[in-house]
PDB file of N, CA and C in Angstrom:
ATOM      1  N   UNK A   1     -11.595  11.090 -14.373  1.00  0.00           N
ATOM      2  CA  UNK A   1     -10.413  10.266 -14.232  1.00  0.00           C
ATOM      3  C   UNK A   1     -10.531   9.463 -12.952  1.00  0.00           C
ATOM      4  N   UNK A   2      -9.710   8.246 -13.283  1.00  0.00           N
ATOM      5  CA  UNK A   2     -10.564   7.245 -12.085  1.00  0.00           C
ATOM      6  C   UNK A   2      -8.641   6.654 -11.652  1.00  0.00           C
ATOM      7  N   UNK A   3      -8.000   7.577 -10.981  1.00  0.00           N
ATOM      8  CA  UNK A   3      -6.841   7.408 -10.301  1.00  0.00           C
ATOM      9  C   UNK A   3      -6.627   6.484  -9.381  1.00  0.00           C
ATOM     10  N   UNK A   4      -6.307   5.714  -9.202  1.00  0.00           N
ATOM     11  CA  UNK A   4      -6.140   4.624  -8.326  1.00  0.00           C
ATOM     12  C   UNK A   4      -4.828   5.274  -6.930  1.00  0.00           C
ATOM     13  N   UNK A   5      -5.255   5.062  -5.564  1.00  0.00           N
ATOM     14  CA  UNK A   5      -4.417   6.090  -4.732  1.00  0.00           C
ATOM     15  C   UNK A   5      -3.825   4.732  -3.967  1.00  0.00           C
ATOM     16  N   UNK A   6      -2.597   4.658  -3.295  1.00  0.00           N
ATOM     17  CA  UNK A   6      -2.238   4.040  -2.480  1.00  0.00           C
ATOM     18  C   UNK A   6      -1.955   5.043  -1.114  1.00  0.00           C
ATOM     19  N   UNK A   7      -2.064   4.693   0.171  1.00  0.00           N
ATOM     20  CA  UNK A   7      -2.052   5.073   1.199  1.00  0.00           C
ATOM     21  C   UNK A   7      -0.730   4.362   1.365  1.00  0.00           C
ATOM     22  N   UNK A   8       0.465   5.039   1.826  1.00  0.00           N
ATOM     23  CA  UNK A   8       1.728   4.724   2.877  1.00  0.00           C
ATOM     24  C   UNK A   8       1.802   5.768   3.705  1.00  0.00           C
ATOM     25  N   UNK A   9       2.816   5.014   4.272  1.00  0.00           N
ATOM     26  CA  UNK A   9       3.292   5.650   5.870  1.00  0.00           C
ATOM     27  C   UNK A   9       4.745   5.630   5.521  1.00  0.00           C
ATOM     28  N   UNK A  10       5.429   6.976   5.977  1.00  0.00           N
ATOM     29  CA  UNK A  10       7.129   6.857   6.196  1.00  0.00           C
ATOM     30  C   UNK A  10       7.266   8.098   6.907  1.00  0.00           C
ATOM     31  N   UNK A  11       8.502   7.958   7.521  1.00  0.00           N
ATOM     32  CA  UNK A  11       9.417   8.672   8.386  1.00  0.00           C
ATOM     33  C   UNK A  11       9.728   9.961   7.910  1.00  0.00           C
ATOM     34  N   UNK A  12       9.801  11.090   7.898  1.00  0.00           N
ATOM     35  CA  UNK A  12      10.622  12.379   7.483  1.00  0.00           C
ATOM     36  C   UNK A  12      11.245  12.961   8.597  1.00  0.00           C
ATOM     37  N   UNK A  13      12.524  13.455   8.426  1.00  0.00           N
ATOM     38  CA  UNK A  13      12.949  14.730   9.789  1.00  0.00           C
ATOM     39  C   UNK A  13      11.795  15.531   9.995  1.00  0.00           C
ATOM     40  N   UNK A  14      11.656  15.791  11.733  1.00  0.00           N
ATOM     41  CA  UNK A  14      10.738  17.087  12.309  1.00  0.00           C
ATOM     42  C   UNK A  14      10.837  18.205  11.431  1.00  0.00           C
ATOM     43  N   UNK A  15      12.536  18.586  11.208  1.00  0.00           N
ATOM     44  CA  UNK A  15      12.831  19.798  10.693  1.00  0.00           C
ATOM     45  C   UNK A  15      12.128  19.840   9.116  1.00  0.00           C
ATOM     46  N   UNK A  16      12.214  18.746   8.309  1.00  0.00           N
ATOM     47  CA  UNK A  16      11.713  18.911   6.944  1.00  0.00           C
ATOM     48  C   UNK A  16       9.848  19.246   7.419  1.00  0.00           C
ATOM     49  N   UNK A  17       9.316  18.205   8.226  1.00  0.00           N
ATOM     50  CA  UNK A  17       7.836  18.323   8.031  1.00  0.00           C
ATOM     51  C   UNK A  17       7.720  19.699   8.519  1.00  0.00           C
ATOM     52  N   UNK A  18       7.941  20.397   9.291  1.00  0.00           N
ATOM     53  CA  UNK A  18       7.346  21.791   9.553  1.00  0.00           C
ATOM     54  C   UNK A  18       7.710  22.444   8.522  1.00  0.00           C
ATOM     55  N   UNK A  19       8.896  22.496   7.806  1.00  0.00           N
ATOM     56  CA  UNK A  19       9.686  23.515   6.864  1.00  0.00           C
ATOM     57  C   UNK A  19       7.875  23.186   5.720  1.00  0.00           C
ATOM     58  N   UNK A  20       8.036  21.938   5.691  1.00  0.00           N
ATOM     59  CA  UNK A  20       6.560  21.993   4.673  1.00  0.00           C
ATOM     60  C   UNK A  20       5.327  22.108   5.013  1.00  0.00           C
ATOM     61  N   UNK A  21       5.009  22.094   6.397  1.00  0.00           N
ATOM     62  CA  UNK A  21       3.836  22.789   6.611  1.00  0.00           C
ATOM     63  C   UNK A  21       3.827  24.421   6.684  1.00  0.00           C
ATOM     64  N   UNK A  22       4.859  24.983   7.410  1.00  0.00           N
ATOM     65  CA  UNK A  22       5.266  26.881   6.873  1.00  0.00           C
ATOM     66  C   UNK A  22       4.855  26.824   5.639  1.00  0.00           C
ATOM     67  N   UNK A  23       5.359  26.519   4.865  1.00  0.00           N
ATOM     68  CA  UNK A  23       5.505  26.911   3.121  1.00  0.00           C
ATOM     69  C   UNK A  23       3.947  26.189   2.484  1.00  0.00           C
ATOM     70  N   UNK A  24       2.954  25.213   3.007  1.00  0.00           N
ATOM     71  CA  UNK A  24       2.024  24.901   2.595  1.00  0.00           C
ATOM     72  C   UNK A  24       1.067  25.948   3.217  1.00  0.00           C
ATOM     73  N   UNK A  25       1.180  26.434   4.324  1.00  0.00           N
ATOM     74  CA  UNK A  25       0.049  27.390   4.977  1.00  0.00           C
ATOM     75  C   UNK A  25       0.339  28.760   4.332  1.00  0.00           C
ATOM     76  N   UNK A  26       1.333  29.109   4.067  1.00  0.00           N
ATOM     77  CA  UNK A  26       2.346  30.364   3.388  1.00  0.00           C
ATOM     78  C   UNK A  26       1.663  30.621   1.684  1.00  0.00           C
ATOM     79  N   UNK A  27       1.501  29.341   1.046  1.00  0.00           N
ATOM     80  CA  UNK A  27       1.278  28.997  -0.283  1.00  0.00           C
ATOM     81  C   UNK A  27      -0.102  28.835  -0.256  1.00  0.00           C
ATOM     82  N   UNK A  28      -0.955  28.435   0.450  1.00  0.00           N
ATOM     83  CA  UNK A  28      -2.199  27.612   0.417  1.00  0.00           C
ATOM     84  C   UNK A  28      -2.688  26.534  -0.283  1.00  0.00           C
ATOM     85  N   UNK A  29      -1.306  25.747  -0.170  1.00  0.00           N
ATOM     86  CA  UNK A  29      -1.092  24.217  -0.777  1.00  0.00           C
ATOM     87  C   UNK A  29      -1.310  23.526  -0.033  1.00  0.00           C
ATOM     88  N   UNK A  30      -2.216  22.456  -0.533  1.00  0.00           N
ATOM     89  CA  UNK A  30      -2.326  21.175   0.678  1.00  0.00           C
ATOM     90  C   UNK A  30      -0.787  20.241   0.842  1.00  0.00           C
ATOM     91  N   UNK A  31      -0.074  19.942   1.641  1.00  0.00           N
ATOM     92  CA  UNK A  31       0.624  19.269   1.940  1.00  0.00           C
ATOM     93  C   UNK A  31       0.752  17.778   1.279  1.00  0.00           C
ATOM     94  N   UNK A  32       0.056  17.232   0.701  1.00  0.00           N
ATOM     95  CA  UNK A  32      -0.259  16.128   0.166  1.00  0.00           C
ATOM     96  C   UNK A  32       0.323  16.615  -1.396  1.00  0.00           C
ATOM     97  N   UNK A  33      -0.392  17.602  -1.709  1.00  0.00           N
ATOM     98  CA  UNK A  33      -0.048  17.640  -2.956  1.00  0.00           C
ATOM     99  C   UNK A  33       0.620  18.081  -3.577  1.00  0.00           C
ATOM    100  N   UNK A  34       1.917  18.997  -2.309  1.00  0.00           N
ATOM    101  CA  UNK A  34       3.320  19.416  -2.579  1.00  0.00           C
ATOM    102  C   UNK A  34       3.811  18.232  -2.713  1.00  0.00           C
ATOM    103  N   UNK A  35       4.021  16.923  -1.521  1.00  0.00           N
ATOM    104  CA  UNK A  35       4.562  15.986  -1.521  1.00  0.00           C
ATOM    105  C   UNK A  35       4.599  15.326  -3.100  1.00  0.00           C
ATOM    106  N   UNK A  36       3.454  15.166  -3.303  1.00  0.00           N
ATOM    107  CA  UNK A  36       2.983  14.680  -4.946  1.00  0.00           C
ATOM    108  C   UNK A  36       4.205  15.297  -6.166  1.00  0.00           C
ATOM    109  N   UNK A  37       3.255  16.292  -5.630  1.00  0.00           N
ATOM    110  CA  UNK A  37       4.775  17.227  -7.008  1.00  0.00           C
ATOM    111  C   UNK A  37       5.873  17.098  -6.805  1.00  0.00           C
ATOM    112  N   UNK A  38       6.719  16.767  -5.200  1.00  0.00           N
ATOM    113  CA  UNK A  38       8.364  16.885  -5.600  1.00  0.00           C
ATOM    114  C   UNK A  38       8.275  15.588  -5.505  1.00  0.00           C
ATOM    115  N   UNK A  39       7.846  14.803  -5.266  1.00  0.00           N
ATOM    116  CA  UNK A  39       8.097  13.667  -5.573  1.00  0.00           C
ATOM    117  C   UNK A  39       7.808  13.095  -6.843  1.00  0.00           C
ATOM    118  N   UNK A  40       7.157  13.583  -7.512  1.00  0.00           N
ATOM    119  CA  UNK A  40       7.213  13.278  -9.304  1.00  0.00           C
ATOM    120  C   UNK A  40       8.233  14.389 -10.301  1.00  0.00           C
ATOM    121  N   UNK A  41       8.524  15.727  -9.281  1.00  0.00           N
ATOM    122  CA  UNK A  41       9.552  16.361 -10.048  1.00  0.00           C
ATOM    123  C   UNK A  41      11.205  15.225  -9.776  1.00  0.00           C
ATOM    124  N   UNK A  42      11.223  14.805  -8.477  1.00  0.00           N
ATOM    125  CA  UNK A  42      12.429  14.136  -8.012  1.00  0.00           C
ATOM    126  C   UNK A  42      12.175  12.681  -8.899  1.00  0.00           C
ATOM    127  N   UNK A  43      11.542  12.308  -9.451  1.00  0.00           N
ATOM    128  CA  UNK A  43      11.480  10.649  -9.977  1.00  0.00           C
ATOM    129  C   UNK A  43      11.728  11.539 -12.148  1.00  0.00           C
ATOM    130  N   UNK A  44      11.118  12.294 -12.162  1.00  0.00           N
ATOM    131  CA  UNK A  44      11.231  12.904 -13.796  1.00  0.00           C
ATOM    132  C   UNK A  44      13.067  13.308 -13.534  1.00  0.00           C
ATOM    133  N   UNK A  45      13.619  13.720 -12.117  1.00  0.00           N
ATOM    134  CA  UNK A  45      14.907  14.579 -12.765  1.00  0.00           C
ATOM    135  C   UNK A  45      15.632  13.242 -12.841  1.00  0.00           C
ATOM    136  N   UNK A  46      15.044  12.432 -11.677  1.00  0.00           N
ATOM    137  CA  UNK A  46      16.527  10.888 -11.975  1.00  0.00           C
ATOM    138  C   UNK A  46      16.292  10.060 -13.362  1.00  0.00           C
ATOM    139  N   UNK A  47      15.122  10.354 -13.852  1.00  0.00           N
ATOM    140  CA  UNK A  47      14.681   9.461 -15.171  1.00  0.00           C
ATOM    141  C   UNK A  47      15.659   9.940 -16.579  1.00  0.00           C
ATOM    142  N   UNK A  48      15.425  11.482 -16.297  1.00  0.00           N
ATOM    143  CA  UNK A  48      16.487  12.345 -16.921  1.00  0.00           C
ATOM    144  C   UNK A  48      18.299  12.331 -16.779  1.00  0.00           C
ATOM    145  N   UNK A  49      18.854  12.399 -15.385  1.00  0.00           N
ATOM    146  CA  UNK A  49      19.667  11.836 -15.224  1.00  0.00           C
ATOM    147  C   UNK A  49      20.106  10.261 -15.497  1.00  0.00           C
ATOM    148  N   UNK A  50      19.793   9.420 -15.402  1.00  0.00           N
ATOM    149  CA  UNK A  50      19.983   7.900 -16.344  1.00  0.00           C
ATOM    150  C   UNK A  50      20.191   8.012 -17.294  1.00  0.00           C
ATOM    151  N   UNK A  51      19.203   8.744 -18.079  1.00  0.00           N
ATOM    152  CA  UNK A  51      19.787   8.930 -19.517  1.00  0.00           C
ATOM    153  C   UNK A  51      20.698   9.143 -19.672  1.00  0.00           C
ATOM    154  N   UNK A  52      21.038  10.313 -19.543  1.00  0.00           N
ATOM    155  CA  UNK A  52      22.664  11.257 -19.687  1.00  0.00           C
ATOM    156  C   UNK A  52      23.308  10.367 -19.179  1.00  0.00           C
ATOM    157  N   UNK A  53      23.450   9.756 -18.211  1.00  0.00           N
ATOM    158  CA  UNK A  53      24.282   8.705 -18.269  1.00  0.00           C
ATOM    159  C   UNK A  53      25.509   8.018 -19.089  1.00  0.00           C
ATOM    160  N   UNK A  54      26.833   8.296 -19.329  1.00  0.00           N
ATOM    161  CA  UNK A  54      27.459   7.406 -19.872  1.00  0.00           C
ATOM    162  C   UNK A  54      27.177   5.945 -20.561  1.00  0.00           C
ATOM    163  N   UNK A  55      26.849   5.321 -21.323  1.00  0.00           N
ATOM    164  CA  UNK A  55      26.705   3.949 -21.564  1.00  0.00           C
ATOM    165  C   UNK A  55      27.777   2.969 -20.699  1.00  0.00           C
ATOM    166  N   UNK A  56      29.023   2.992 -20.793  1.00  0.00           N
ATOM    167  CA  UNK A  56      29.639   2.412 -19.210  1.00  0.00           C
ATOM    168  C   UNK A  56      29.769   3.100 -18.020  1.00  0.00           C
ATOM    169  N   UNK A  57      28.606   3.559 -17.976  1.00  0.00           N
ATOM    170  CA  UNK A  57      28.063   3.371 -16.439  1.00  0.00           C
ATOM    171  C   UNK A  57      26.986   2.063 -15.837  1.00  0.00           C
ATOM    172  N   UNK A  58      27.609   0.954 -15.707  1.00  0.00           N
ATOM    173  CA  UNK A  58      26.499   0.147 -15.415  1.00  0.00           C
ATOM    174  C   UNK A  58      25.656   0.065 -14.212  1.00  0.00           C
ATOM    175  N   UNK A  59      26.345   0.773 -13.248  1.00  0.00           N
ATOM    176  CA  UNK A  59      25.416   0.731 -11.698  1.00  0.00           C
ATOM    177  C   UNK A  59      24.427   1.386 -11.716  1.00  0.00           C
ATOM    178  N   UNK A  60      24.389   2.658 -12.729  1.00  0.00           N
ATOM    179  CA  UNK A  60      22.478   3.618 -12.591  1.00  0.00           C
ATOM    180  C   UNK A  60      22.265   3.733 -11.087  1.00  0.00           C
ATOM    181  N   UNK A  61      23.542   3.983 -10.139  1.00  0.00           N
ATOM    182  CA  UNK A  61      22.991   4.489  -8.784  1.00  0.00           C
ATOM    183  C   UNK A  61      22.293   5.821  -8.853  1.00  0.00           C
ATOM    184  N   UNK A  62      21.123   5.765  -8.172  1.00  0.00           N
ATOM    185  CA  UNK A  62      20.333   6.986  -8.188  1.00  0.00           C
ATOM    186  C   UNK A  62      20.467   8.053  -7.123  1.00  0.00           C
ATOM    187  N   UNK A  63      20.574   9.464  -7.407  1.00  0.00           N
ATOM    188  CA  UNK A  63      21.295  10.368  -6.698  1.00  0.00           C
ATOM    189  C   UNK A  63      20.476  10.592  -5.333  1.00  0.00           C
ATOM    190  N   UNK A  64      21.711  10.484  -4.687  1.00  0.00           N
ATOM    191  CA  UNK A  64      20.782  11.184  -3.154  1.00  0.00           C
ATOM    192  C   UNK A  64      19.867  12.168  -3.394  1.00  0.00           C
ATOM    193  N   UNK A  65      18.825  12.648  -1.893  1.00  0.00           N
ATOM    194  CA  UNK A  65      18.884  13.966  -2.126  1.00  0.00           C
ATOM    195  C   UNK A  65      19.187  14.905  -2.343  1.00  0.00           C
ATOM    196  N   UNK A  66      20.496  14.746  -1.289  1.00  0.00           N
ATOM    197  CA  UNK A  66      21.506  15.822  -1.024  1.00  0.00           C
ATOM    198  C   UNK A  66      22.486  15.934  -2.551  1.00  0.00           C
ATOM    199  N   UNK A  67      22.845  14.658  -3.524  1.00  0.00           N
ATOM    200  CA  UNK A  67      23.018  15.775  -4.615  1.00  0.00           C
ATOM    201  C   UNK A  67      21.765  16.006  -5.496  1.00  0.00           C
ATOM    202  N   UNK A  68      20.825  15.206  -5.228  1.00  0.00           N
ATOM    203  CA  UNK A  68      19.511  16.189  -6.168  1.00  0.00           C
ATOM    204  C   UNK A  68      19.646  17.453  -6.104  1.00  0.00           C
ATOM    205  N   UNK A  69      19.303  18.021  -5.078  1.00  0.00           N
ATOM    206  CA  UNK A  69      19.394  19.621  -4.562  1.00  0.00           C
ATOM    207  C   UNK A  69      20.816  20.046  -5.253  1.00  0.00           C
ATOM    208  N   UNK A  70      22.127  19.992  -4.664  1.00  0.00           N
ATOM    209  CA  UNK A  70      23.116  20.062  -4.766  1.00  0.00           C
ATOM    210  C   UNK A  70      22.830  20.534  -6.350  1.00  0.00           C
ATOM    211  N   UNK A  71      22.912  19.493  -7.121  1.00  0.00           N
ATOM    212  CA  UNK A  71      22.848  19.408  -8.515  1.00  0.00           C
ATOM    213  C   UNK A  71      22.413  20.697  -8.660  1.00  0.00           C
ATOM    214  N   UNK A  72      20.515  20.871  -8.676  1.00  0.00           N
ATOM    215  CA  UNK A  72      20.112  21.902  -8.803  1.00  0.00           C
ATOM    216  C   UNK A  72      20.319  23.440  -8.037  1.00  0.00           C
ATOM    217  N   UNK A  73      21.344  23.375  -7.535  1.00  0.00           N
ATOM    218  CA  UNK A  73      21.674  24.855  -7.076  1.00  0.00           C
ATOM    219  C   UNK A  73      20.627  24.692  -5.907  1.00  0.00           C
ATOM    220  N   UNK A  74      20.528  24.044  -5.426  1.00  0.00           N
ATOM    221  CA  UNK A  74      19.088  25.135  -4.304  1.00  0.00           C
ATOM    222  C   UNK A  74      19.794  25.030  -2.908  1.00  0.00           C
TER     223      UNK A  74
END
């Protein structure tokens, strides 16, 4: 498989990046490829949420984090 990768740069809280380096050294997950996964679990749950969606709902504002989580109990 011939994946095409883009390289960015962004900002996170101190407090989140360590919380994910603990839990990547804890797990023996590379950090990259936790990021990968919640960030394709967080883009599959809002794809899912749209749907369910009301039909007059026309704004499709997409949920914070804080109710992503929220939502899911965590």
């Amino acid at each position: 498989m011939n994946e095409k990768i883009e390289s960015i740069t962004f900002d996170i809280p101190l407090e989140l990046w360590q919380e994910l380096d603990t839990l990547s050294k804890e797990i023996g997950k590379d950090k990259q490829k936790m990021m990968e996964e919640a960030l394709n679990m967080y883009l599959a749950y809002q794809e899912l949420s749209l749907q369910q969606k009301p039909m007059e709902d026309v704004t499709n504002k997409p949920l914070t984090a804080d109710e992503f989580f929220d939502d899911l109990d965590i």
